[in-house]
N, C-alpha and C. Protein backbone atom coordinates (compact mmCIF):
# COMPACT_ATOMS: atom_id res chain seq x y z
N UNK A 1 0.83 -1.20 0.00
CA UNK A 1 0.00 0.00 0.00
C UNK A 1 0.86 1.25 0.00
N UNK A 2 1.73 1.09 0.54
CA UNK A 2 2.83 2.39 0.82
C UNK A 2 3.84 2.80 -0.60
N UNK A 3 3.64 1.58 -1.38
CA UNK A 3 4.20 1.99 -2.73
C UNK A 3 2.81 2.51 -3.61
N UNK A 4 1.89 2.17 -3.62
CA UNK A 4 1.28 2.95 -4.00
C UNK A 4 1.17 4.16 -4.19
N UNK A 5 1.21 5.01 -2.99
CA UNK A 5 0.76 6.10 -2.68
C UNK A 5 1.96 7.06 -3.67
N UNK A 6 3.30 6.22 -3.69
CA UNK A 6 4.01 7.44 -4.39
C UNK A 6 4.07 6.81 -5.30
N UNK A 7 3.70 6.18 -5.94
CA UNK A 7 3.37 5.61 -7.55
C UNK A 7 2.44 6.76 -8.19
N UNK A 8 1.44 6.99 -6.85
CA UNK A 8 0.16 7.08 -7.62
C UNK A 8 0.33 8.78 -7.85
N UNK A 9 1.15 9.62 -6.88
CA UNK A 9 2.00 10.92 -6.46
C UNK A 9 2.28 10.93 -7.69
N UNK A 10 3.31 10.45 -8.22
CA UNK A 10 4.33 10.43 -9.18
C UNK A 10 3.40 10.55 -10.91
N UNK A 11 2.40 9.43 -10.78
CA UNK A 11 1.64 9.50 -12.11
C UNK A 11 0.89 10.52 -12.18
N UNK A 12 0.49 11.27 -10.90
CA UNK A 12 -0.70 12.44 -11.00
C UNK A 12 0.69 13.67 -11.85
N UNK A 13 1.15 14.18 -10.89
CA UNK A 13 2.36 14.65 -11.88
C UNK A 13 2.57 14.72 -13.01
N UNK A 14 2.85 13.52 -13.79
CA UNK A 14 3.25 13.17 -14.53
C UNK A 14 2.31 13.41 -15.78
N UNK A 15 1.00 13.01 -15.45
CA UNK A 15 -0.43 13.24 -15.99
C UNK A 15 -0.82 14.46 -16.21
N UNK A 16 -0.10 15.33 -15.22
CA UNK A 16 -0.60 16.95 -15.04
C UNK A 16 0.24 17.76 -16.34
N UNK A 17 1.60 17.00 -16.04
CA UNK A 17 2.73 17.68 -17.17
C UNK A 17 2.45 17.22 -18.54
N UNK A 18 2.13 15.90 -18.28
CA UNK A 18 2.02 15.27 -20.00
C UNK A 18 0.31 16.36 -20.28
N UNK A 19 -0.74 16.14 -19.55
CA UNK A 19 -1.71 16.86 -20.04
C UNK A 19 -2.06 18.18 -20.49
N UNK A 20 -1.17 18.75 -20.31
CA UNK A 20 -0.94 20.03 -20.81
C UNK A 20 -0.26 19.85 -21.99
N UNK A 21 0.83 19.35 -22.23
CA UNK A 21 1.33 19.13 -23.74
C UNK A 21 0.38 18.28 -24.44
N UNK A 22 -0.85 17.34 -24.24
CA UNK A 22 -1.74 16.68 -24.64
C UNK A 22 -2.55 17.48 -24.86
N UNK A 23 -2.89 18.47 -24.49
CA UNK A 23 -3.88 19.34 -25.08
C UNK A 23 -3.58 20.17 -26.08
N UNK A 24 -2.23 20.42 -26.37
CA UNK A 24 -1.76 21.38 -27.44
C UNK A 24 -1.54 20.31 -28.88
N UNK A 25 -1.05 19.13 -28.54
CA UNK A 25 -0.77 18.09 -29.47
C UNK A 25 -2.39 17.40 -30.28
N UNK A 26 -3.79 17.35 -28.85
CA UNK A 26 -4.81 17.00 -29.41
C UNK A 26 -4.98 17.91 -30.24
N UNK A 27 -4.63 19.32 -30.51
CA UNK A 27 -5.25 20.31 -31.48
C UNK A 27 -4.57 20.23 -32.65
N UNK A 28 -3.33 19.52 -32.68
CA UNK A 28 -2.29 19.55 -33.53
C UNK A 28 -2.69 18.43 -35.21
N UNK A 29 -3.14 18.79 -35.98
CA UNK A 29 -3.61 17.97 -36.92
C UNK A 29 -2.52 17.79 -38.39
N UNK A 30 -2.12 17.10 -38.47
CA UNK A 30 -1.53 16.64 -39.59
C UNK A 30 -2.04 16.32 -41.13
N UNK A 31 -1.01 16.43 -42.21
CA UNK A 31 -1.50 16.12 -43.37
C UNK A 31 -0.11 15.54 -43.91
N UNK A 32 -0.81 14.51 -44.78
CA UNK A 32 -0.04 13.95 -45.44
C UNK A 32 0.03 13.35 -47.03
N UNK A 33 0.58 13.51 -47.99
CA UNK A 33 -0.34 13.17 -49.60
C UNK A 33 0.16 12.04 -50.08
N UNK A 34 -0.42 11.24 -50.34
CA UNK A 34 0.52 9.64 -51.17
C UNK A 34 0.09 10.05 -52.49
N UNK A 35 1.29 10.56 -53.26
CA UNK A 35 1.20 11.31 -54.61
C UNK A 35 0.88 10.12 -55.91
N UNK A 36 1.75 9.20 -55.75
CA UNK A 36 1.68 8.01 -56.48
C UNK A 36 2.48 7.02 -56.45
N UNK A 37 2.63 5.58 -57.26
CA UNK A 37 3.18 4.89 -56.57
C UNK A 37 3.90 3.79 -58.52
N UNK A 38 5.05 3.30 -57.89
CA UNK A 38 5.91 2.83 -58.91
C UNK A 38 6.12 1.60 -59.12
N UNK A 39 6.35 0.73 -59.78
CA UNK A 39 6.65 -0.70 -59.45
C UNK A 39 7.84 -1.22 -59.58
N UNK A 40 8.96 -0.10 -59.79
CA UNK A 40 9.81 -0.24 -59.23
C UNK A 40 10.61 0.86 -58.53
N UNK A 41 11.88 0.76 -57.88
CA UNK A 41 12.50 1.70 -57.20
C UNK A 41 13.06 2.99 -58.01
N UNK A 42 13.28 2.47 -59.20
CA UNK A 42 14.38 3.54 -60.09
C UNK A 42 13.18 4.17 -60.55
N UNK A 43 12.45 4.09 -61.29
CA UNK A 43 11.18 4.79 -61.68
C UNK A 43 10.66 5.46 -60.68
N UNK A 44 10.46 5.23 -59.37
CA UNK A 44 10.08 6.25 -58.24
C UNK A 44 11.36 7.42 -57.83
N UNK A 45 12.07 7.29 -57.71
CA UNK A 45 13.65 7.94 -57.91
C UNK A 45 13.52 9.24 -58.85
N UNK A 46 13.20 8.68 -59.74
CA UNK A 46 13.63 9.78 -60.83
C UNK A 46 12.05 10.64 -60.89
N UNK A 47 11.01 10.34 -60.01
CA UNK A 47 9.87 11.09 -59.84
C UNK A 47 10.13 11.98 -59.02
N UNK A 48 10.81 11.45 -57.86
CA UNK A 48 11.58 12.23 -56.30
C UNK A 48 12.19 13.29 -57.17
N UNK A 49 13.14 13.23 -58.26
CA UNK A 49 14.27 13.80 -58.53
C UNK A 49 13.56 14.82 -59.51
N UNK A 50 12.22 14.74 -60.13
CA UNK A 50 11.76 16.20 -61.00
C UNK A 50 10.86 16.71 -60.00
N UNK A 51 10.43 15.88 -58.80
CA UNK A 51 9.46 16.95 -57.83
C UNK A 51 10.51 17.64 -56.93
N UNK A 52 11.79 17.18 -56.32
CA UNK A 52 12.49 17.86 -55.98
C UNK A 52 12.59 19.13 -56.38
N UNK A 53 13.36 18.84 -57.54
CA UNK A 53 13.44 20.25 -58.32
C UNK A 53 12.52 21.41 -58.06
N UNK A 54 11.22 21.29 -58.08
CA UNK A 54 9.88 21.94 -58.03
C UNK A 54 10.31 22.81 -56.53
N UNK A 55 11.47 22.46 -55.93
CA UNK A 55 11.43 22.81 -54.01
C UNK A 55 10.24 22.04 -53.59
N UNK A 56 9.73 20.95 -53.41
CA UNK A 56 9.15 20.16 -52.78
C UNK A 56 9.62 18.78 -52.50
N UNK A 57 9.92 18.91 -51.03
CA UNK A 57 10.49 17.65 -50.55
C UNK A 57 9.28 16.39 -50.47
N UNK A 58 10.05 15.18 -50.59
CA UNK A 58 9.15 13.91 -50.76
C UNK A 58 9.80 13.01 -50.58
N UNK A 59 9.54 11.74 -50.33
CA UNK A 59 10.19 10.50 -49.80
C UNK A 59 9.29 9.08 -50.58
N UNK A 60 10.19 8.00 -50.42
CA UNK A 60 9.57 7.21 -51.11
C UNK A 60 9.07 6.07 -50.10
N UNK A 61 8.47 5.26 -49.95
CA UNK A 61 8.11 4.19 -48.86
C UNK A 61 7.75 3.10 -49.70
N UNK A 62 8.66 1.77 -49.28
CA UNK A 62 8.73 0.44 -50.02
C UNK A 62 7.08 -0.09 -49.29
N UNK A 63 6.03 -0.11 -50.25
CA UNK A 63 5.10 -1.27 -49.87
C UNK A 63 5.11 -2.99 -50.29
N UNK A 64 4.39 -3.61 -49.85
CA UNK A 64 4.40 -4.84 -50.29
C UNK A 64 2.67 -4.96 -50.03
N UNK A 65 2.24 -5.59 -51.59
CA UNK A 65 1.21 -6.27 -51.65
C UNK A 65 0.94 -7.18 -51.91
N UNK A 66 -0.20 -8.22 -52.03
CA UNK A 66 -0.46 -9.76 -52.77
C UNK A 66 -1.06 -9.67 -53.49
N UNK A 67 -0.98 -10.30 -54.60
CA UNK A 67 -1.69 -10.39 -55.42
C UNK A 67 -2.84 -11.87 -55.48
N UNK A 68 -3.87 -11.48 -56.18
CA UNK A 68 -4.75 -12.41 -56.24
C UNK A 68 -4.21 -14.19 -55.88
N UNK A 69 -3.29 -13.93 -56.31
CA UNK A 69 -2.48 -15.56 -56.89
C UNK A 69 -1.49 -15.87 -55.11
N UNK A 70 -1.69 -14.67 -54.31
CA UNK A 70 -0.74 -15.06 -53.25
C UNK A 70 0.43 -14.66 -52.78
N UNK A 71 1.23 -14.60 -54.29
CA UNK A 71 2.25 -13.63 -54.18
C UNK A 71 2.84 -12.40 -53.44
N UNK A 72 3.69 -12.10 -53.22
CA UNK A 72 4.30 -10.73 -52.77
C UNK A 72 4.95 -10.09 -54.00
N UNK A 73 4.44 -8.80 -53.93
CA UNK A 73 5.12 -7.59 -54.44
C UNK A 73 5.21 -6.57 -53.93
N UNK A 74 6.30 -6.21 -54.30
CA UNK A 74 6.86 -4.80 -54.09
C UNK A 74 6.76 -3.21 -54.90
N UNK A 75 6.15 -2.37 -54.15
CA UNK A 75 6.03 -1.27 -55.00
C UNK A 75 6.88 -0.19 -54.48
N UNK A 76 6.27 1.03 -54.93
CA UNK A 76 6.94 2.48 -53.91
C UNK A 76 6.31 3.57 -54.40
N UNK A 77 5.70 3.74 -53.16
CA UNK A 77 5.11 5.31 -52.94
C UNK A 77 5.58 5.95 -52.74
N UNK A 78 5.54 7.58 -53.22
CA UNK A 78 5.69 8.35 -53.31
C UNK A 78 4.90 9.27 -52.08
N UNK A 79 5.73 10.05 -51.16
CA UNK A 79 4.82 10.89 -49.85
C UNK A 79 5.33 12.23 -50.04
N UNK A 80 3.87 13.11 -49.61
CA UNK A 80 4.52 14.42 -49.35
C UNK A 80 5.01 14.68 -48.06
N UNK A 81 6.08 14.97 -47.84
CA UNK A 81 6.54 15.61 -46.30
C UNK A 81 5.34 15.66 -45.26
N UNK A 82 5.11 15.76 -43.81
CA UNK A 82 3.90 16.01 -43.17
C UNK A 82 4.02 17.23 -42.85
N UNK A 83 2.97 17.97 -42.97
CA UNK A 83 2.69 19.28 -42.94
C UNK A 83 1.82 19.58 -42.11
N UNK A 84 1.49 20.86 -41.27
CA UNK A 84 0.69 21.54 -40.20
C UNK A 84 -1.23 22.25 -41.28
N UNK A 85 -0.33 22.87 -41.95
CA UNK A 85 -1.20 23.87 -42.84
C UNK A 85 -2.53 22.89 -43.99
N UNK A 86 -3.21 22.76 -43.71
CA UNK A 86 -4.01 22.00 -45.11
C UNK A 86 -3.41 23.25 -46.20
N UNK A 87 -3.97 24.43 -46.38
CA UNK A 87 -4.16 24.97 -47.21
C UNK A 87 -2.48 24.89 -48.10
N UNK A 88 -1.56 24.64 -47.21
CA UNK A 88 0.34 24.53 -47.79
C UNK A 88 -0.04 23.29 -48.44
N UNK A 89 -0.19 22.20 -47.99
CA UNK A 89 -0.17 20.93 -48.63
C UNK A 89 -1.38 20.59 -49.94
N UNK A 90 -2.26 21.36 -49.91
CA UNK A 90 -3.06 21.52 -51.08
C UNK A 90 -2.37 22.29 -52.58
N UNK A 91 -1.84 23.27 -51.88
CA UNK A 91 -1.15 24.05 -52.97
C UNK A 91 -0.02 22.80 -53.12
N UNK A 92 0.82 22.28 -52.52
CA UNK A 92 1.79 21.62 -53.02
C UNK A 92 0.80 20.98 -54.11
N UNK A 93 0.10 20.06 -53.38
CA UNK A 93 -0.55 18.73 -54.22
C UNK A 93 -1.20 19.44 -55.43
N UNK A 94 -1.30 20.24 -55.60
CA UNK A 94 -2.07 21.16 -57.05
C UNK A 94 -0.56 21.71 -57.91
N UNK A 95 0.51 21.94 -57.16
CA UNK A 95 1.39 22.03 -58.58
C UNK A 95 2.45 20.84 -58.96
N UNK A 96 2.40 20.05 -58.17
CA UNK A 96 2.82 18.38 -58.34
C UNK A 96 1.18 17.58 -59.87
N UNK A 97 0.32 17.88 -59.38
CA UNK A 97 -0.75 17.18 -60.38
C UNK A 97 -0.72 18.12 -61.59
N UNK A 98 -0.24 19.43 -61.50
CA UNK A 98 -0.33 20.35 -62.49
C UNK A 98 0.78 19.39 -63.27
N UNK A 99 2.14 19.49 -62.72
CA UNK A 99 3.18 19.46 -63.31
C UNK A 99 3.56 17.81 -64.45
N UNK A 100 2.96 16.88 -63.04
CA UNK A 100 3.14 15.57 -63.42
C UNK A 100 2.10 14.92 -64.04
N UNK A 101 1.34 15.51 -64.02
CA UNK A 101 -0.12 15.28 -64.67
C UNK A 101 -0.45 14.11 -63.68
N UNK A 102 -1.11 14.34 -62.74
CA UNK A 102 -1.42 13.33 -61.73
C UNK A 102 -2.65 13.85 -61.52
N UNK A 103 -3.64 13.06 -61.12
CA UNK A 103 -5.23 13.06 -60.88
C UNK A 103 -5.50 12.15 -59.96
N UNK A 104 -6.41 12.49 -59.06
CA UNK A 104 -7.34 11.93 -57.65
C UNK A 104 -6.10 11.92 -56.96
N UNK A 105 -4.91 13.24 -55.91
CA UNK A 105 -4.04 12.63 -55.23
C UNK A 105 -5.17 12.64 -53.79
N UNK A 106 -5.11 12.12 -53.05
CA UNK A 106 -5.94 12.21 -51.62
C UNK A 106 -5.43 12.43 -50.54
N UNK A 107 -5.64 13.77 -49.64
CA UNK A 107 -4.85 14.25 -48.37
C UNK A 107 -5.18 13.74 -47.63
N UNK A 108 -4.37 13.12 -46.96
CA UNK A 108 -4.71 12.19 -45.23
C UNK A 108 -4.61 13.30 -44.15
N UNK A 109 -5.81 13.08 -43.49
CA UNK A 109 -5.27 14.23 -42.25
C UNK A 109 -5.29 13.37 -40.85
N UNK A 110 -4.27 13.30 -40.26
CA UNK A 110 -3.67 12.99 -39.02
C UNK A 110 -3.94 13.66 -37.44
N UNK A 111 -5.02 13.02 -36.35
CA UNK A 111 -4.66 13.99 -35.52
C UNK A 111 -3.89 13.13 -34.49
N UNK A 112 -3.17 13.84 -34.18
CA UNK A 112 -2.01 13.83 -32.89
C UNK A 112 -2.76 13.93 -32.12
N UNK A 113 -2.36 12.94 -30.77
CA UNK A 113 -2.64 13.23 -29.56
C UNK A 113 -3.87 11.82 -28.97
């Protein structure tokens, strides 16, 4: 019982400090764009390498899917950086579809917390 009591001391604390940064983080909403995706690595590469150019950073992420038959494959998406602003990451995603001729990209929005 006597460990309790400063267990329980210690988590109120702890709860008090984290909840205050939990309330600024619950407001905190994210975005993120999966621009498009490659079936192989070098072909996603050289997409990185003309949206670069544009000053828009992006990254690629190895997926793996199955196909009907069972199989594994490997693809790679294409991400926009995560961003605070919808209205920043819209404008990105509108001169990336301008440029690359890309259609339906879809913004994920993320909340923290």
């Amino acid at each position: 019982a006597t460990l309790v009591v400063p267990q329980t001391s210690l988590l109120l604390e702890t709860s008090e400090s984290a909840g205050e940064k939990d309330e600024v983080s619950q407001d905190t909403i994210t975005y993120i764009a999966p621009l498009v995706g490659f079936g192989t690595l070098h072909s996603a590469s050289q997409f990185v390498e003309r949206v670069k150019a544009m000053g828009i950073h992006v990254s690629v992420k190895k997926r793996m899917s199955k196909t009907s038959k069972g199989r594994s494959v490997a693809w790679y998406q294409v991400m926009t950086d995560t961003y605070t602003d919808r209205n920043e990451i819209e404008h990105v995603v509108m001169r990336v579809q301008e440029r690359e001729k890309i259609k339906d990209v879809k913004i994920i929005e993320r909340k923290k917390g």
